[in-house]
Protein backbone atom coordinates (compact mmCIF):
# COMPACT_ATOMS: atom_id res chain seq x y z
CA UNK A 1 52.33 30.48 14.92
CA UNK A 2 52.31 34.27 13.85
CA UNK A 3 48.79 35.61 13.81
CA UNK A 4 47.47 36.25 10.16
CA UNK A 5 45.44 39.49 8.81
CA UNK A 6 42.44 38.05 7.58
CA UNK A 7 39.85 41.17 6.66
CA UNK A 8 36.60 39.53 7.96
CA UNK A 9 33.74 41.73 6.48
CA UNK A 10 30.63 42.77 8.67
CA UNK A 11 27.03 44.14 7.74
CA UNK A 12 27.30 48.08 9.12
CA UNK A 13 23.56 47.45 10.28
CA UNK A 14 24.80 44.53 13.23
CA UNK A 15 26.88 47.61 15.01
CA UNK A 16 26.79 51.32 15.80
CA UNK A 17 30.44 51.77 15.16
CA UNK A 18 32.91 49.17 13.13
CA UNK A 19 34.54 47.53 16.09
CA UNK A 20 37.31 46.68 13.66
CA UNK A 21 38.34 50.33 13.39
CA UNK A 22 40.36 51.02 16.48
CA UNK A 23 42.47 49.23 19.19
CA UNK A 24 39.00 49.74 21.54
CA UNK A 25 36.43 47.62 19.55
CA UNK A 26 39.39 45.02 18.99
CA UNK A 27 39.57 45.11 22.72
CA UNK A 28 35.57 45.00 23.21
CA UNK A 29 35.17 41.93 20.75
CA UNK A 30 38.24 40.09 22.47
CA UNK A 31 37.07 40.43 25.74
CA UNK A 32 33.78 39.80 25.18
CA UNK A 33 34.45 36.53 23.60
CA UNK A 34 36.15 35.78 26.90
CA UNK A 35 33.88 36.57 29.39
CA UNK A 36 30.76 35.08 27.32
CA UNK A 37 32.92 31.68 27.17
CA UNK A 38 33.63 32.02 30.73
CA UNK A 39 30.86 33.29 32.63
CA UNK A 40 27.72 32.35 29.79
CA UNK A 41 25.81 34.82 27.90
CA UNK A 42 23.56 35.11 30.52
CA UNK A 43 25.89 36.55 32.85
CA UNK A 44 27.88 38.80 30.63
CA UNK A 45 27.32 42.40 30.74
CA UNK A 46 28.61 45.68 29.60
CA UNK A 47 29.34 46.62 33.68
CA UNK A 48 31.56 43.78 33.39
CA UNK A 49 33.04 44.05 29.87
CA UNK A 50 33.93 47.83 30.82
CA UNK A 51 35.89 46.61 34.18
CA UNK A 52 37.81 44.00 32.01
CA UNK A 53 38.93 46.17 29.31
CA UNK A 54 39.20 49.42 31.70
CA UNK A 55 36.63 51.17 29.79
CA UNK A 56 33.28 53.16 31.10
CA UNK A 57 30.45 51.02 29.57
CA UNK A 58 29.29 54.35 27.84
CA UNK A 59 32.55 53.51 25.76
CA UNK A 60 31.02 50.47 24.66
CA UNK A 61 27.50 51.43 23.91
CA UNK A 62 29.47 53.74 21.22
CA UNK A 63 29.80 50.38 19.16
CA UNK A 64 27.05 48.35 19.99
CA UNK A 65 23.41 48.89 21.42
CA UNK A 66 23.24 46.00 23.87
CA UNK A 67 24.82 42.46 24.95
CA UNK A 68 22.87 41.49 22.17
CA UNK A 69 23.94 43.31 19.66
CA UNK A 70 27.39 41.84 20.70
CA UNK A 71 25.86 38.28 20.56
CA UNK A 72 24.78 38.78 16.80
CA UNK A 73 28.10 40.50 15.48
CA UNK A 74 29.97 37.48 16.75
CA UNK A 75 27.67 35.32 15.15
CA UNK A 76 27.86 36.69 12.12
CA UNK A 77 31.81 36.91 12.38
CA UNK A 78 31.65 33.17 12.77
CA UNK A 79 29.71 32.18 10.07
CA UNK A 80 31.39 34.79 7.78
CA UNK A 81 34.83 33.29 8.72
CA UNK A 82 33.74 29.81 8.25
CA UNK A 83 32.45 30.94 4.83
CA UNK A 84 35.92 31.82 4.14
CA UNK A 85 37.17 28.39 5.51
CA UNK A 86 34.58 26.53 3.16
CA UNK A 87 36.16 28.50 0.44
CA UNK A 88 39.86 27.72 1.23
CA UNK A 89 39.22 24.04 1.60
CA UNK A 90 37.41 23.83 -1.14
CA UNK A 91 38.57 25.48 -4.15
CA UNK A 92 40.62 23.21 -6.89
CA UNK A 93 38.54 20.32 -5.34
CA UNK A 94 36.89 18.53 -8.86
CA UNK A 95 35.12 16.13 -6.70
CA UNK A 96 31.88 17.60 -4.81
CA UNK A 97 31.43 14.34 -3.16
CA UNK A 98 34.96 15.47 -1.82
CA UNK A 99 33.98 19.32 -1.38
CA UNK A 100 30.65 17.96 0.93
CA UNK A 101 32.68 15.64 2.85
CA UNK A 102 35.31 18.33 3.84
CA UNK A 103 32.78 21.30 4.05
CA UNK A 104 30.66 18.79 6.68
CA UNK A 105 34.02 18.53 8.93
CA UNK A 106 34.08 22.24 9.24
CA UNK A 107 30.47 22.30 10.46
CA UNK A 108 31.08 19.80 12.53
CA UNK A 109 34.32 19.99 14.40
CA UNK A 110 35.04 22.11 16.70
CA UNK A 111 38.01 24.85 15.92
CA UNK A 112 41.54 23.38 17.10
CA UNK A 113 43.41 25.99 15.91
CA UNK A 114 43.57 29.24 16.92
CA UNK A 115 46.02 31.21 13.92
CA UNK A 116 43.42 33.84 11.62
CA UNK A 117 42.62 37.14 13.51
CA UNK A 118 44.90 38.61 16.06
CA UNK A 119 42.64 40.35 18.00
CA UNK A 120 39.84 37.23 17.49
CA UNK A 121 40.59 33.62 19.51
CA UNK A 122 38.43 31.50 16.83
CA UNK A 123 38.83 28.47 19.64
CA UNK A 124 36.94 29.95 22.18
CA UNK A 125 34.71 32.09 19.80
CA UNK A 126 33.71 28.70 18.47
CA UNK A 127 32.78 26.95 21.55
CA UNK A 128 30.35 30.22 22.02
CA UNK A 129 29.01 29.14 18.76
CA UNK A 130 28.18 25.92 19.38
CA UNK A 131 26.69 27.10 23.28
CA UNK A 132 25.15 30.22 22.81
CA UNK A 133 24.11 31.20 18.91
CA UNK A 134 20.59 29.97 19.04
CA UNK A 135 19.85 33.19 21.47
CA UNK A 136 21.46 35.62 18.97
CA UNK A 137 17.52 34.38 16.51
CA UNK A 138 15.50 32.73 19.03
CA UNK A 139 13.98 36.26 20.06
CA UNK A 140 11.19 38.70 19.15
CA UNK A 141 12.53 40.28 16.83
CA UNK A 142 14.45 37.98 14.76
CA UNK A 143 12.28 38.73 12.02
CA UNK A 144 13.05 42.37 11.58
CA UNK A 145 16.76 41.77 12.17
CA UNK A 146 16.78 38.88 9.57
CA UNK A 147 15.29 42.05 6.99
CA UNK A 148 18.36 43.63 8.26
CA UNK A 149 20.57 41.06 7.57
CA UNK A 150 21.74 40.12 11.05
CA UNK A 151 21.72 36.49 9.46
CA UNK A 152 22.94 36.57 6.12
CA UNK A 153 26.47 35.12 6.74
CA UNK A 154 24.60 31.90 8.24
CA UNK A 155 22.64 31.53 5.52
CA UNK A 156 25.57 32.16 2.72
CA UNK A 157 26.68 28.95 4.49
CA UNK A 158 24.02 26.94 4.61
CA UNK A 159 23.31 28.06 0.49
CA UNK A 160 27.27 27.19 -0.28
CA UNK A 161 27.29 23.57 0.94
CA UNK A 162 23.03 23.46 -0.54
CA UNK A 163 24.84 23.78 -4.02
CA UNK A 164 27.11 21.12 -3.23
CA UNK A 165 24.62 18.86 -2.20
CA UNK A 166 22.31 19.56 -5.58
CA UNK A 167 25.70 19.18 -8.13
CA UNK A 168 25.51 15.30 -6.57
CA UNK A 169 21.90 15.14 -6.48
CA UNK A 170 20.04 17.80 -8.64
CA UNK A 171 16.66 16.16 -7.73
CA UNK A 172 17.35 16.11 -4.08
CA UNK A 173 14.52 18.56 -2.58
CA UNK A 174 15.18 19.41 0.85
CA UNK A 175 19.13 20.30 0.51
CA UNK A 176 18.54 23.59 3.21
CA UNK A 177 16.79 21.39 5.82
CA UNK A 178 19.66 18.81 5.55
CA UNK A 179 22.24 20.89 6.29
CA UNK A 180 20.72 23.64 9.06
CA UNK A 181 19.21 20.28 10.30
CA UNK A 182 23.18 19.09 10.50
CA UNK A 183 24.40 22.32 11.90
CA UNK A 184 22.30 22.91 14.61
CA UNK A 185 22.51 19.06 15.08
CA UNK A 186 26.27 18.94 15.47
CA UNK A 187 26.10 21.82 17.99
CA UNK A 188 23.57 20.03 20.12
CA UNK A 189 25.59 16.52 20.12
CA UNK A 190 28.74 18.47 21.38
CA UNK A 191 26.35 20.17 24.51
CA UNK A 192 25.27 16.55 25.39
CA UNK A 193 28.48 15.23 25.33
CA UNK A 194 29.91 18.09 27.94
CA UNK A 195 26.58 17.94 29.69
CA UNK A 196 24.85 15.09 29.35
CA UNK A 197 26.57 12.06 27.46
CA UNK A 198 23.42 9.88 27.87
CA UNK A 199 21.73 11.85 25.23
CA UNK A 200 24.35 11.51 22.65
CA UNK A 201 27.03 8.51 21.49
CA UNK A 202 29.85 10.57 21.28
CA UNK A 203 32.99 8.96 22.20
CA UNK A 204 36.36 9.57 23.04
CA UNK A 205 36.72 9.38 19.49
CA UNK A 206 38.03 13.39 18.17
CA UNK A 207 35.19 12.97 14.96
CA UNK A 208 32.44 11.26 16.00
CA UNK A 209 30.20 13.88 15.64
CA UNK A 210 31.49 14.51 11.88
CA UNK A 211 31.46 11.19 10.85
CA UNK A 212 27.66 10.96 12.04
CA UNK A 213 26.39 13.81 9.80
CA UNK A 214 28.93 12.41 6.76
CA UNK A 215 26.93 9.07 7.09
CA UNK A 216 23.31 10.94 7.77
CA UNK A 217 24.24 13.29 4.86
CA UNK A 218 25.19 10.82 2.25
CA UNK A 219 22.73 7.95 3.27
CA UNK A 220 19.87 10.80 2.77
CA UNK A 221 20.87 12.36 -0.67
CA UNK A 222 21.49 9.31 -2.22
């Protein structure tokens, strides 16, 4: 399936240079979202990244100040992307029982297909997502990078399917909890099930996951 051209807009402030601007930062976000899939965020580093794309690391630090850095731009690619999915499924939708149900599959699932950014594999980028984004906030300084913005694009999310949830239930009070709650929820299920299926009651079943959070979400806004 030929690639598409989708213009995925990034905060300035989550790089030094706009990876998106020449055939090197394509290469640098590519590869990185190989290696981190492969060898963990732990592991990965610019030594590494510079060997894979035949770079010097000084190349790299050009666009981005650390590993980090990296971490929190494809974060924020993610969630800006899925933004854009949210919209495509759910425009012309009257129904917002309809709208919830469809934007809680695309929170839920993981990516199957791999056909928006050329340069971007949204598969494996996604599986990174659901492993590794908790590290890109759960530091020291997630406070002054949230003033920066280094989460807005999460939280557009979280706010889009929030309205949907108060056009069925304007009374409803907690419509943010519920669905960071199901996010970060959905992520975790999908870890247990790789790692440790006794935790979790995921089945061989492609949506189980989805169809949990559809029940939890509906049962609980009623």
């Amino acid at each position: 399936m030929k690639k598409l051209h989708l213009q995925i807009e990034i905060s300035p402030e989550l790089y030094s240079k706009n990876p998106d601007s020449s055939e090197l930062g394509r290469k640098i976000i590519s590869k990185s979202i190989e290696l981190i899939n492969e060898m963990g965020y732990e592991a990965f580093t610019f030594k590494k990244l510079g060997q894979a794309i035949n770079s010097p690391e000084s190349s790299i630090y050009r666009y981005f100040e650390n590993k980090h850095a990296v971490l929190v731009y494809l974060t924020s690619w993610y969630w800006t992307w899925t933004e854009y999915r949210l919209v495509f499924a759910t425009t012309n939708v009257d129904s917002p029982g309809e709208r919830l149900k469809k934007s809680i599959s695309i929170l839920t699932q993981p990516v199957l297909i791999d056909n928006s950014i050329s340069y971007v594999n949204e598969v494996l980028l996604s599986e990174i997502i659901f492993a590794e984004s908790l590290k890109a906030y759960h530091t020291k300084n997630v406070d002054e990078e949230n003033e920066k913005g280094c989460f807005k694009a999460y939280k557009n999310v979280v706010q889009r399917v929030s309205d949907i949830i108060l056009e069925i239930n304007p009374t409803f009070k907690y419509p943010h909890m519920l669905i960071s709650t199901i996010i970060e929820g959905a992520h975790q299920q999908k870890y247990f099930a790789d790692h440790m299926p006794a935790l979790t009651d995921v089945s061989n079943e492609d949506d189980t996951i989805s169809k949990f959070y559809t029940l939890l979400v509906f049962n609980t806004i009623q």
